[in-house]
PDB file of N, CA and C in Angstrom:
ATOM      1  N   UNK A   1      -6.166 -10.395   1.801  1.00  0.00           N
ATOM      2  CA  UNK A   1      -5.220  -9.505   1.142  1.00  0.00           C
ATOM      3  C   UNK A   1      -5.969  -8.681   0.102  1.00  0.00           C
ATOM      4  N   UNK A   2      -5.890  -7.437   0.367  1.00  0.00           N
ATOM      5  CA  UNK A   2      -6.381  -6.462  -1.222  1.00  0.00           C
ATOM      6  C   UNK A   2      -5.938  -6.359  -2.070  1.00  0.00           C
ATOM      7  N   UNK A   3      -6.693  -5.689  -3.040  1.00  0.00           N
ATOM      8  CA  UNK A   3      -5.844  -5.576  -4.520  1.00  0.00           C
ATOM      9  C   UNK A   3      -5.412  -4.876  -4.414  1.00  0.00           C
ATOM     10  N   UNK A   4      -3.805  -5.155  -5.259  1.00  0.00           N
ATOM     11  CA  UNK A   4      -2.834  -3.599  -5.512  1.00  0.00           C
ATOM     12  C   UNK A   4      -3.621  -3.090  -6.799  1.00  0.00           C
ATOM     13  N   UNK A   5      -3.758  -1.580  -6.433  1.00  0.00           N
ATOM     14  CA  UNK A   5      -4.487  -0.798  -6.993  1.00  0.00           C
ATOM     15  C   UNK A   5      -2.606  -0.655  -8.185  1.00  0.00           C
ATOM     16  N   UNK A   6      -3.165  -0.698  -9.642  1.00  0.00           N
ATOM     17  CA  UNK A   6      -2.190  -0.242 -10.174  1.00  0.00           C
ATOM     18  C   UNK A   6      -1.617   1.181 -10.353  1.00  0.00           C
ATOM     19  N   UNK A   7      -0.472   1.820 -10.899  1.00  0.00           N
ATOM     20  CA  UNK A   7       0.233   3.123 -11.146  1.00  0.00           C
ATOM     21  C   UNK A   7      -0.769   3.002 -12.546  1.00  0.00           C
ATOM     22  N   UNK A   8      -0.001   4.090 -12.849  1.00  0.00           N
ATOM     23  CA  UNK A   8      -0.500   4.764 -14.643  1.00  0.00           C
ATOM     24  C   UNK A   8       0.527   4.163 -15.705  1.00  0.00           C
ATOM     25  N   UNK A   9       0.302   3.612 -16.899  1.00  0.00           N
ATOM     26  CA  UNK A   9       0.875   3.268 -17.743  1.00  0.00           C
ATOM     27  C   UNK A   9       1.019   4.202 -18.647  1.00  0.00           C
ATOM     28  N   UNK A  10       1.977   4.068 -19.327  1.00  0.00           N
ATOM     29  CA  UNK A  10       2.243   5.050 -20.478  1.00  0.00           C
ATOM     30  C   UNK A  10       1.653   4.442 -22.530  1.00  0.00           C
ATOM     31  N   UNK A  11       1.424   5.297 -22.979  1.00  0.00           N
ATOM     32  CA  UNK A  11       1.224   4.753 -24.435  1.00  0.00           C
ATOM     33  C   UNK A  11       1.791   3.005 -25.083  1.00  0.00           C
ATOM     34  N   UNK A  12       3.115   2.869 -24.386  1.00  0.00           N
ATOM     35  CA  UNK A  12       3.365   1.905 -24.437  1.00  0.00           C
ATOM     36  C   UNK A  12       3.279   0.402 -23.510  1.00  0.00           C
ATOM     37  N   UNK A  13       2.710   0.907 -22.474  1.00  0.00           N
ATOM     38  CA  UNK A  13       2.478  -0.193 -21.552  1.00  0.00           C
ATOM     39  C   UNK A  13       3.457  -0.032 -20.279  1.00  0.00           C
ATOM     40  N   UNK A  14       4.458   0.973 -20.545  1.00  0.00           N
ATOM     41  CA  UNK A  14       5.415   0.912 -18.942  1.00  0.00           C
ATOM     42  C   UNK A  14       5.080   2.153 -17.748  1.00  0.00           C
ATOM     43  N   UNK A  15       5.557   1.938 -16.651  1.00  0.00           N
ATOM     44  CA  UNK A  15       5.217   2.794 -15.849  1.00  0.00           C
ATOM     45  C   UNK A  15       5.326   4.141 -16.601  1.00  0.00           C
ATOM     46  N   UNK A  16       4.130   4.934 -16.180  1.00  0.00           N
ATOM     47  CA  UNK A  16       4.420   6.193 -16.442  1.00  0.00           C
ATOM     48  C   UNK A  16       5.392   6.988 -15.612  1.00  0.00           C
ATOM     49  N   UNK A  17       5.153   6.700 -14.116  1.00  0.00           N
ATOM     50  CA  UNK A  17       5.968   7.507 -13.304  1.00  0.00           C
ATOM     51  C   UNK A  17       7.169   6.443 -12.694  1.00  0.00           C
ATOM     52  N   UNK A  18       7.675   5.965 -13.126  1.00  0.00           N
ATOM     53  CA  UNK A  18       8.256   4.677 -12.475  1.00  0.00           C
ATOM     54  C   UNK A  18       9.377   4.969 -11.136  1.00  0.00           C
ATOM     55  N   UNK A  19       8.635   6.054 -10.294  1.00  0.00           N
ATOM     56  CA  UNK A  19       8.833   6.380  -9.208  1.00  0.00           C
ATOM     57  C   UNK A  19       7.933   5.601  -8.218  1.00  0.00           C
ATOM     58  N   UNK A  20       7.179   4.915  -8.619  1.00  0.00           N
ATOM     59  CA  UNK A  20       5.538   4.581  -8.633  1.00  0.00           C
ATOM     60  C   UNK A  20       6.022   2.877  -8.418  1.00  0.00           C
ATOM     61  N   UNK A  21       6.836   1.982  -8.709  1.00  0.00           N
ATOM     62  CA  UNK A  21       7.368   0.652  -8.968  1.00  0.00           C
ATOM     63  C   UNK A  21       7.653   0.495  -7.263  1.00  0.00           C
ATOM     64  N   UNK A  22       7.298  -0.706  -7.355  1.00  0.00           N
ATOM     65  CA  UNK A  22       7.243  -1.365  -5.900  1.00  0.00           C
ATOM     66  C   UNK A  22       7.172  -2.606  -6.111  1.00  0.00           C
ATOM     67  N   UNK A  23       7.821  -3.581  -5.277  1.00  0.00           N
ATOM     68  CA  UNK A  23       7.862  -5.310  -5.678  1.00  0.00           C
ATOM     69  C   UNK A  23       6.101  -5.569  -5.484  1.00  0.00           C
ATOM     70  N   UNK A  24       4.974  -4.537  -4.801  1.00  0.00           N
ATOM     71  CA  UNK A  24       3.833  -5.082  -4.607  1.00  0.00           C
ATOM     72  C   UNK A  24       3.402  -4.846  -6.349  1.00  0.00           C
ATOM     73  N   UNK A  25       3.562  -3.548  -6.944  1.00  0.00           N
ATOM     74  CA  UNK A  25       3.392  -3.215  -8.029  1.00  0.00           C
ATOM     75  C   UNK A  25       3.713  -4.239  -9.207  1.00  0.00           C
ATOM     76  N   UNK A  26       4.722  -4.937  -9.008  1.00  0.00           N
ATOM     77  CA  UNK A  26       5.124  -5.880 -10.264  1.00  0.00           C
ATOM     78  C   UNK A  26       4.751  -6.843 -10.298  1.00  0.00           C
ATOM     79  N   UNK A  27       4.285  -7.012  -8.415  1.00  0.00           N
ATOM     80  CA  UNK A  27       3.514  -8.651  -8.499  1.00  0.00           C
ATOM     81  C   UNK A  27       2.088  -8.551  -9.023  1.00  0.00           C
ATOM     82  N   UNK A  28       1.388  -7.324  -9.084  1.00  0.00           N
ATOM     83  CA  UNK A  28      -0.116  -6.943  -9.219  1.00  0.00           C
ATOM     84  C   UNK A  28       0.249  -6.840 -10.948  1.00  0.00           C
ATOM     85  N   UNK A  29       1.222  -6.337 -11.240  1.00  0.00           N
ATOM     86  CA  UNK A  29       1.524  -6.323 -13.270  1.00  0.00           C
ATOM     87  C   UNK A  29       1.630  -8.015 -13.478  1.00  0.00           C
ATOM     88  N   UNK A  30       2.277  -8.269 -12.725  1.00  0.00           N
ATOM     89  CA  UNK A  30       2.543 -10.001 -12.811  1.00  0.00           C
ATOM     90  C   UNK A  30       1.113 -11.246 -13.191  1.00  0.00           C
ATOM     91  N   UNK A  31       0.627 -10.574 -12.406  1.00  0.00           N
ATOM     92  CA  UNK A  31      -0.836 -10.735 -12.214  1.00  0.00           C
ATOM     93  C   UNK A  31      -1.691 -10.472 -13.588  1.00  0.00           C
ATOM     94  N   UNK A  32      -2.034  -9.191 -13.958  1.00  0.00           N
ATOM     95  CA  UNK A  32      -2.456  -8.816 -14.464  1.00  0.00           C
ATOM     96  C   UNK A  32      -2.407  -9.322 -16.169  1.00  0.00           C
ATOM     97  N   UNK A  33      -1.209  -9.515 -16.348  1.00  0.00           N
ATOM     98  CA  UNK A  33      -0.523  -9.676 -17.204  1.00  0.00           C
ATOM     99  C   UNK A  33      -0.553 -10.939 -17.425  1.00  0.00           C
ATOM    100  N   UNK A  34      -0.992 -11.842 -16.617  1.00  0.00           N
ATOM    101  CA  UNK A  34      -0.849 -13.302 -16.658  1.00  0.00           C
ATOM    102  C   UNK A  34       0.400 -14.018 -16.359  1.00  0.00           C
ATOM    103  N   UNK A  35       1.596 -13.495 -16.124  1.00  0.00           N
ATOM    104  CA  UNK A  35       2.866 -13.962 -15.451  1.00  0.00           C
ATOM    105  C   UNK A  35       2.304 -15.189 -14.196  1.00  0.00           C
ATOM    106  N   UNK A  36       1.835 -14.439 -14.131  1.00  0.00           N
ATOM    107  CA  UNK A  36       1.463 -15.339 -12.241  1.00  0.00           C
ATOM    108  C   UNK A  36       2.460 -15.010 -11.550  1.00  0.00           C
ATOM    109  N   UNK A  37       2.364 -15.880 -10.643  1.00  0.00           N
ATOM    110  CA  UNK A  37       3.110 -15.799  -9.214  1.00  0.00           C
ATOM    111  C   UNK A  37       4.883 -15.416  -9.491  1.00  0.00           C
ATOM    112  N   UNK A  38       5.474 -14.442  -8.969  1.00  0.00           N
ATOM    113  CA  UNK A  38       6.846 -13.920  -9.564  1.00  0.00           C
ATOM    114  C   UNK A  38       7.831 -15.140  -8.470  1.00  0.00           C
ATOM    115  N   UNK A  39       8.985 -15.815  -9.220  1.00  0.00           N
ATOM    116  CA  UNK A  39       9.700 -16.400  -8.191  1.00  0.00           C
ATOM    117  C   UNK A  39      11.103 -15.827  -7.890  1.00  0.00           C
ATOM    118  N   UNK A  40      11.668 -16.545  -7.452  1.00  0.00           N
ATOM    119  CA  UNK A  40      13.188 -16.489  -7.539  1.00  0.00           C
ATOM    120  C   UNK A  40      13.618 -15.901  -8.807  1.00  0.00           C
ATOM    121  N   UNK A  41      13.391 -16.924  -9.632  1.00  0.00           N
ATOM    122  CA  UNK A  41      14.322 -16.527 -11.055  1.00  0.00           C
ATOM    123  C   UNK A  41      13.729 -15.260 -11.509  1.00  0.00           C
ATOM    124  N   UNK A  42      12.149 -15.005 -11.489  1.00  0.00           N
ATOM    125  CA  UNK A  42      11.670 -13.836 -12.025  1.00  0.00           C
ATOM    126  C   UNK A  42      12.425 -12.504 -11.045  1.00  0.00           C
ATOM    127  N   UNK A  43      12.250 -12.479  -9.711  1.00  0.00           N
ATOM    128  CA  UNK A  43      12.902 -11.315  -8.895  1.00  0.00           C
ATOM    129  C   UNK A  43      14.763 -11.569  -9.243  1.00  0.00           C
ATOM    130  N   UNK A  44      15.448 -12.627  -9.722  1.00  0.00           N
ATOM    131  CA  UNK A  44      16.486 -12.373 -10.040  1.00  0.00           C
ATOM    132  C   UNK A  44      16.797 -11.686 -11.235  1.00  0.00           C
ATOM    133  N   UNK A  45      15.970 -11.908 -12.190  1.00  0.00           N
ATOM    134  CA  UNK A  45      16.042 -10.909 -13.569  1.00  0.00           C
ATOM    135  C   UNK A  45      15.557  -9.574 -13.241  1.00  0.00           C
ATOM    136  N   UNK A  46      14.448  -9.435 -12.900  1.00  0.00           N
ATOM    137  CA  UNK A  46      14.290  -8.289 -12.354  1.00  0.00           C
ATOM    138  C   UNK A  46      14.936  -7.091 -11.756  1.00  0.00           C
ATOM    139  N   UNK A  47      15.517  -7.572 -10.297  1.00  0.00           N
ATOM    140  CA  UNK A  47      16.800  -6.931  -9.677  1.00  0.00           C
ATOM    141  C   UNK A  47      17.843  -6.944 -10.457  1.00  0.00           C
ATOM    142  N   UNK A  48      18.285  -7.733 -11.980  1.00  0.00           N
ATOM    143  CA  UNK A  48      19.451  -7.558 -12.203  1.00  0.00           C
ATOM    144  C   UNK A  48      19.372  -6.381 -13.368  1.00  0.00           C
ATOM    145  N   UNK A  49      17.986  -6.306 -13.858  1.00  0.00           N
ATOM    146  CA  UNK A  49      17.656  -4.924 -14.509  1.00  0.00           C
ATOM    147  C   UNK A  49      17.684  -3.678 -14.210  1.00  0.00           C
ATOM    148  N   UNK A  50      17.380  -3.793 -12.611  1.00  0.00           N
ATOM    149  CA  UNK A  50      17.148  -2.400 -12.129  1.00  0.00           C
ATOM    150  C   UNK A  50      18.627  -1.702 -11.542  1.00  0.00           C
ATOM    151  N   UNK A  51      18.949  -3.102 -10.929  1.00  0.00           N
ATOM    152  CA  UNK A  51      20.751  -2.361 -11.289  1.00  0.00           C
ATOM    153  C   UNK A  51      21.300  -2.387 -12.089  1.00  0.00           C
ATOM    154  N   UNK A  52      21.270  -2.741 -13.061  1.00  0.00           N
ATOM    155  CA  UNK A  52      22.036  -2.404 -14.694  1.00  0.00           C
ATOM    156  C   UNK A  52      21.568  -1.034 -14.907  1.00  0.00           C
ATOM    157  N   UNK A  53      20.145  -0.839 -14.802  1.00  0.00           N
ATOM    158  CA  UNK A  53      19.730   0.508 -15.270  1.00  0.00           C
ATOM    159  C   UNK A  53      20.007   1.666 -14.354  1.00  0.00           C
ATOM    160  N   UNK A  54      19.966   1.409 -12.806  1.00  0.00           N
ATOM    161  CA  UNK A  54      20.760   2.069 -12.127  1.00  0.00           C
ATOM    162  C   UNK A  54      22.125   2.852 -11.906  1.00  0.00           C
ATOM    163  N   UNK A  55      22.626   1.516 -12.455  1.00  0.00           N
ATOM    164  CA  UNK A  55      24.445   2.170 -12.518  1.00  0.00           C
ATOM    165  C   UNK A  55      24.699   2.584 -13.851  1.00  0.00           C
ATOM    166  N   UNK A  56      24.018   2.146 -14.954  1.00  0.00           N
ATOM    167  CA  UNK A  56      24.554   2.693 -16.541  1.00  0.00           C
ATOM    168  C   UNK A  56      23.520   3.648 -17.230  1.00  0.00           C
ATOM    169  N   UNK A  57      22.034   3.449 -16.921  1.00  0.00           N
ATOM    170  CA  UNK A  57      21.059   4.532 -17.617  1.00  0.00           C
ATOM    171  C   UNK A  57      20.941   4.034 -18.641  1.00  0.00           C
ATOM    172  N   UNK A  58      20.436   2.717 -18.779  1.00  0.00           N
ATOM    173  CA  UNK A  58      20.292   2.461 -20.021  1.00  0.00           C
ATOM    174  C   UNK A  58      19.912   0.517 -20.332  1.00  0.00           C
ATOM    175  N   UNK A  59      19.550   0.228 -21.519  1.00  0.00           N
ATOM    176  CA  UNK A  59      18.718  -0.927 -21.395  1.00  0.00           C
ATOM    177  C   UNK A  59      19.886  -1.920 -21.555  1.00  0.00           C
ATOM    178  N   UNK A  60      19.705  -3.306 -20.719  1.00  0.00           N
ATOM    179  CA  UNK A  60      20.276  -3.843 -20.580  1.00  0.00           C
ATOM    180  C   UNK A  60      20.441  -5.359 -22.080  1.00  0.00           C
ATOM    181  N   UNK A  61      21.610  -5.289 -22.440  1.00  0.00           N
ATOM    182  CA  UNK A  61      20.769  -6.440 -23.978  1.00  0.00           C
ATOM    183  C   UNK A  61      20.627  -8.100 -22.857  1.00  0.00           C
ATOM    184  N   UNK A  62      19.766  -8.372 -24.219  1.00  0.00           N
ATOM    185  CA  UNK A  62      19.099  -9.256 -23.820  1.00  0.00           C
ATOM    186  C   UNK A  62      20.438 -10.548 -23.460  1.00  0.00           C
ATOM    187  N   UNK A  63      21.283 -10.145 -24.572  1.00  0.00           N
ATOM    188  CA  UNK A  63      22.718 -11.075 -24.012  1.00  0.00           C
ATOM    189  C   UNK A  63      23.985 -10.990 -22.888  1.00  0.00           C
ATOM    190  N   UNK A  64      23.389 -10.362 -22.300  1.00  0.00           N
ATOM    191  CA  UNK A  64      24.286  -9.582 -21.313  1.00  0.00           C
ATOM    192  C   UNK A  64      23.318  -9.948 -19.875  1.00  0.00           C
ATOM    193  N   UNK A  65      22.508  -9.910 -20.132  1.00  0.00           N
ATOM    194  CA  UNK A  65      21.178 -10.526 -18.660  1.00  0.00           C
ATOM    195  C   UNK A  65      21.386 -12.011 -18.708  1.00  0.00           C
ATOM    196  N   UNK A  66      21.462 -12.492 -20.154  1.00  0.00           N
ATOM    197  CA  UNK A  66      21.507 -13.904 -20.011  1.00  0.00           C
ATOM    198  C   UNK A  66      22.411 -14.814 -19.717  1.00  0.00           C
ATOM    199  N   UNK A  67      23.373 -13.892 -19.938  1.00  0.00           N
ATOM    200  CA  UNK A  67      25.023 -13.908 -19.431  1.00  0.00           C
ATOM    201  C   UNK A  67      25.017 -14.142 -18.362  1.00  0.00           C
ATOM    202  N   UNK A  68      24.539 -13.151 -17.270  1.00  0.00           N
ATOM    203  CA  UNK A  68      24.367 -12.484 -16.560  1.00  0.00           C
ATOM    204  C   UNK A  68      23.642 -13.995 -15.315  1.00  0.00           C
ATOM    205  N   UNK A  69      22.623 -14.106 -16.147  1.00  0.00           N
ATOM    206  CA  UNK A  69      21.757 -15.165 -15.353  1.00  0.00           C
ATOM    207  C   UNK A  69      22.644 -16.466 -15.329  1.00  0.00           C
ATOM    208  N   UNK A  70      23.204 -17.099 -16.192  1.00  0.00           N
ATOM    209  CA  UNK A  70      23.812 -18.144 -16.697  1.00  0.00           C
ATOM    210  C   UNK A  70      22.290 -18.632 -17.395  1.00  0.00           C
ATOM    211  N   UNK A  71      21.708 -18.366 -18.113  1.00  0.00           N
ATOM    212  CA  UNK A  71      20.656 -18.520 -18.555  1.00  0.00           C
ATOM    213  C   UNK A  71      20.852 -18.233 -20.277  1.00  0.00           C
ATOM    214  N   UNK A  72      20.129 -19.047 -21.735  1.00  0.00           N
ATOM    215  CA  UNK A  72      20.263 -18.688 -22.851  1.00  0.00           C
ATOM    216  C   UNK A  72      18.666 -17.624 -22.904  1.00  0.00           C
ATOM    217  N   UNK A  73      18.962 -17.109 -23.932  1.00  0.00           N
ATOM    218  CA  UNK A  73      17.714 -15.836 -24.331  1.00  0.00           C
ATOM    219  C   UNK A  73      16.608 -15.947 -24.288  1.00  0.00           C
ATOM    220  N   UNK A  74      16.363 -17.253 -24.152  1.00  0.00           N
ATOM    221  CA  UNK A  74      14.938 -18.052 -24.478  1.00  0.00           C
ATOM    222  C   UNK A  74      14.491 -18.305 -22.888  1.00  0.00           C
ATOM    223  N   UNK A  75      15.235 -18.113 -22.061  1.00  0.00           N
ATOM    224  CA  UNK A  75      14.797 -18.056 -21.030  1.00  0.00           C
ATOM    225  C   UNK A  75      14.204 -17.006 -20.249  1.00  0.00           C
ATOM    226  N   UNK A  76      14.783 -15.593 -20.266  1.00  0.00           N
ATOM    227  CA  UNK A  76      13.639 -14.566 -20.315  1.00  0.00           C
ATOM    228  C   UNK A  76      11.953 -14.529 -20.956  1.00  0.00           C
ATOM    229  N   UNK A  77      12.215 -15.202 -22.292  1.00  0.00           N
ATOM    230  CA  UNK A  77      10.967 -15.223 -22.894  1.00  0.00           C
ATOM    231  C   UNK A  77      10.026 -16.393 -21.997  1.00  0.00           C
ATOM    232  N   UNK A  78      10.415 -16.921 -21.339  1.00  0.00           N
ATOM    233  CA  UNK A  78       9.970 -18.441 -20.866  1.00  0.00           C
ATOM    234  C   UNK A  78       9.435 -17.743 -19.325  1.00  0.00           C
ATOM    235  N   UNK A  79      10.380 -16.827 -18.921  1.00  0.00           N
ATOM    236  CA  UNK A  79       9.678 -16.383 -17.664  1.00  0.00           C
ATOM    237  C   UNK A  79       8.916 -14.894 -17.599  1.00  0.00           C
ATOM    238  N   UNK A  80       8.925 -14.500 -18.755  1.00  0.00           N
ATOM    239  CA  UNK A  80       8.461 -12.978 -19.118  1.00  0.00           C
ATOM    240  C   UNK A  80       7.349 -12.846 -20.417  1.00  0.00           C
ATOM    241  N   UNK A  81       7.729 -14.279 -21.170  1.00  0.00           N
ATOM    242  CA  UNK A  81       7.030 -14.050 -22.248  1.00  0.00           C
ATOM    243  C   UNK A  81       7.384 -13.009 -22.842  1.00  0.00           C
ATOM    244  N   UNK A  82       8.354 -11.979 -22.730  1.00  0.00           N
ATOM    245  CA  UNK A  82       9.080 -11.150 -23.701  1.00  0.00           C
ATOM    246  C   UNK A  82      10.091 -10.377 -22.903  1.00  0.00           C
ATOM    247  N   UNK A  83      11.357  -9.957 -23.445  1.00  0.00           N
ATOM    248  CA  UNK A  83      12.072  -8.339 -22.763  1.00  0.00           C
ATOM    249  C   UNK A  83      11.577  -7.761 -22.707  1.00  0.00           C
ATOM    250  N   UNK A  84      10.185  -7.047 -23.372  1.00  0.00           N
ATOM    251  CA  UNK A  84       9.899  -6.032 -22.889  1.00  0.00           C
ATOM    252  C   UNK A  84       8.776  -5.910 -21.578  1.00  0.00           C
ATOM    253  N   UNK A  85       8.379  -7.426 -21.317  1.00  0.00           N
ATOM    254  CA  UNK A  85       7.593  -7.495 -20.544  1.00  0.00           C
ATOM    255  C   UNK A  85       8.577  -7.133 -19.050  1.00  0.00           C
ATOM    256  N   UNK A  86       9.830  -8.058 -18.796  1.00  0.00           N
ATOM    257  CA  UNK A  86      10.585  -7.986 -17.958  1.00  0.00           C
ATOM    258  C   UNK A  86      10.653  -6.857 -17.986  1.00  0.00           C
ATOM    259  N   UNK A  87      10.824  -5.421 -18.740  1.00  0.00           N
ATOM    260  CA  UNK A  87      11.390  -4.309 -18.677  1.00  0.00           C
ATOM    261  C   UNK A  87      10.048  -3.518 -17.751  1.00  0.00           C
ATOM    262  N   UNK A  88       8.823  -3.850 -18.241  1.00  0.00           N
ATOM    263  CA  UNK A  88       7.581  -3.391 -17.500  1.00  0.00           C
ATOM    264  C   UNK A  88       7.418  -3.688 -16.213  1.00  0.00           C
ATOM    265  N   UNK A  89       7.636  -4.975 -15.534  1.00  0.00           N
ATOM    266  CA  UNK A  89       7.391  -5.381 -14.716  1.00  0.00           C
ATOM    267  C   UNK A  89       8.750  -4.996 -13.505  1.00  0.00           C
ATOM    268  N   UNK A  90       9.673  -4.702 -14.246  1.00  0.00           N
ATOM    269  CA  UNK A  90      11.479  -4.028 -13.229  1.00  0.00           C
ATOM    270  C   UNK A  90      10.710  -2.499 -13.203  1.00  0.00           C
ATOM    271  N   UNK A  91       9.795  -2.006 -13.807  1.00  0.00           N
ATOM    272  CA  UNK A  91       9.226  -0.530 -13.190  1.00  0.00           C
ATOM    273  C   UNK A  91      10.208   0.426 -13.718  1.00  0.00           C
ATOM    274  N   UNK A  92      10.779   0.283 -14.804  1.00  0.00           N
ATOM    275  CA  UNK A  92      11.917   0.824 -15.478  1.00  0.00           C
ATOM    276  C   UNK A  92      11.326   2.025 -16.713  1.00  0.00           C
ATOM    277  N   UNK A  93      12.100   3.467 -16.796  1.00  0.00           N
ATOM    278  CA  UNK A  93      11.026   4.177 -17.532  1.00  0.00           C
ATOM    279  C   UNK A  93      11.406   3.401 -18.949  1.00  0.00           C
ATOM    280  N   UNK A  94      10.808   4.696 -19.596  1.00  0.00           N
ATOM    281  CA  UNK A  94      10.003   4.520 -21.321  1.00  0.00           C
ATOM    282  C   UNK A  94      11.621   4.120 -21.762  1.00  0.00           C
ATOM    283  N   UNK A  95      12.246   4.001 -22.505  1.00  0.00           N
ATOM    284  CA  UNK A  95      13.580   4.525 -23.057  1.00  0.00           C
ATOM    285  C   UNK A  95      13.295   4.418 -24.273  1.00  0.00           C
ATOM    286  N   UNK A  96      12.380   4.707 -25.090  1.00  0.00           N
ATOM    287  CA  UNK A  96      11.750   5.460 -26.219  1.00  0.00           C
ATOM    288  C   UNK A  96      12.416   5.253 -27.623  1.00  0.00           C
ATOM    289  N   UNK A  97      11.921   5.508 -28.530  1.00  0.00           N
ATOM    290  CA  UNK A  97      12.810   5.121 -29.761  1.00  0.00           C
ATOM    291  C   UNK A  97      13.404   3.802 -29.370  1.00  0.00           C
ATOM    292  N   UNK A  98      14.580   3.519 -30.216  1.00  0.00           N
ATOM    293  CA  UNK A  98      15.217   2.423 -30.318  1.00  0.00           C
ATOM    294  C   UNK A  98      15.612   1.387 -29.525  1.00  0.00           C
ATOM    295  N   UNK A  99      15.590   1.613 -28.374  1.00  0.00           N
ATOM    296  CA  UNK A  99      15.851   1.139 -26.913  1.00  0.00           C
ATOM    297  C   UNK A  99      14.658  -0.001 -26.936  1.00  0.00           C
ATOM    298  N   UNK A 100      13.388   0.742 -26.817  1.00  0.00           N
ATOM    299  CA  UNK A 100      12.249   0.527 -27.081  1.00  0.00           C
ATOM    300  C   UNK A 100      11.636  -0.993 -27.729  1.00  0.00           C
ATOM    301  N   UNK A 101      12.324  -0.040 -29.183  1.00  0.00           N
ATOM    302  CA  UNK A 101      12.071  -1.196 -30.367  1.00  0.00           C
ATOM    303  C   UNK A 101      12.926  -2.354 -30.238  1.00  0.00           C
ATOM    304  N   UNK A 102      13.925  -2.641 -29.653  1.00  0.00           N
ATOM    305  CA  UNK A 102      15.549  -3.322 -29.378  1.00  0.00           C
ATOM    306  C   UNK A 102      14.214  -4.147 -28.423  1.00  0.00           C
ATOM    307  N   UNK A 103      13.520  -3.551 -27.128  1.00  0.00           N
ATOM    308  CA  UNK A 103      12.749  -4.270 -26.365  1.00  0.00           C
ATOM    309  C   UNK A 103      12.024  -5.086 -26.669  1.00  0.00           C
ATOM    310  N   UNK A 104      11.394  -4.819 -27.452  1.00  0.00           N
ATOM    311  CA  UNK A 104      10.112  -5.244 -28.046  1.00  0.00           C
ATOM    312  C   UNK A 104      10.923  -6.964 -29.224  1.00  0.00           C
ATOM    313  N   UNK A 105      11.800  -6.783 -29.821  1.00  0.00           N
ATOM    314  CA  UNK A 105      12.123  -7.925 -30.717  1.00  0.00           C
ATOM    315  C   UNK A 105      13.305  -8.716 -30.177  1.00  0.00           C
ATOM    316  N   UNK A 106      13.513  -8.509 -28.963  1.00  0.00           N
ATOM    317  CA  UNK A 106      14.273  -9.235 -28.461  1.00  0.00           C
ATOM    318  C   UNK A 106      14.078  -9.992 -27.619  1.00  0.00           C
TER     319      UNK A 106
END
C-alpha cells in the first residue's frame, strides 16, 4: 500500500481546500498526527460532523456531538485528543475567528 500523499493545510492546520478530504486523506492525517488507526467510533464522529456541517454551515458544539454520540465531552478528546483535531481530520473548512477559537478550547 502507498502513502497518501497529503492536501495543503492552511495557517491553522485544516484543509486548505477541503474539497481535497477523502476518508484516504483523514486516515493519512490520522496517521500523521498520531491518532492511529481511525475506527468505528472515530468514522462515527467524523460523519456526524460532516453532516452537521453540511445541513447547518456551521461548527457543531462539542455538546451537541456528544449528545449526539451518547458519549460525555471527554470522549472526543480521548479519540481526537482535541475538537479541533476531529474538525481537521472531518476535512471541514477554516471557520475562522470564533468558531475557531470555540475549537481549539473545547
Amino acid at each position: 500500500m502507498g502513502t497518501q500523499r497529503l492536501p495543503e493545510f492552511d495557517e491553522d492546520g485544516l484543509l486548505k481546500y477541503p474539497g481535497q478530504w477523502s476518508q484516504s486523506v483523514a486516515r493519512a492525517i490520522a496517521q500523521t498526527d498520531g491518532i492511529g488507526e481511525l475506527t468505528e467510533e472515530h468514522w462515527g464522529v467524523i460523519n456526524r460532523m460532516r453532516t452537521e456541517y453540511m445541513l447547518f454551515g456551521t461548527v457543531l458544539s462539542v455538546r451537541r456531538l456528544s449528545l449526539g454520540e451518547e458519549r460525555e465531552k471527554r470522549h472526543v478528546h480521548e479519540l481526537f485528543q482535541s475538537y479541533l483535531e476531529a474538525w481537521r481530520l472531518s476535512g471541514l473548512p477554516n471557520p475562522g475567528g470564533p468558531a475557531r477559537r470555540y475549537l481549539e478550547r473545547a
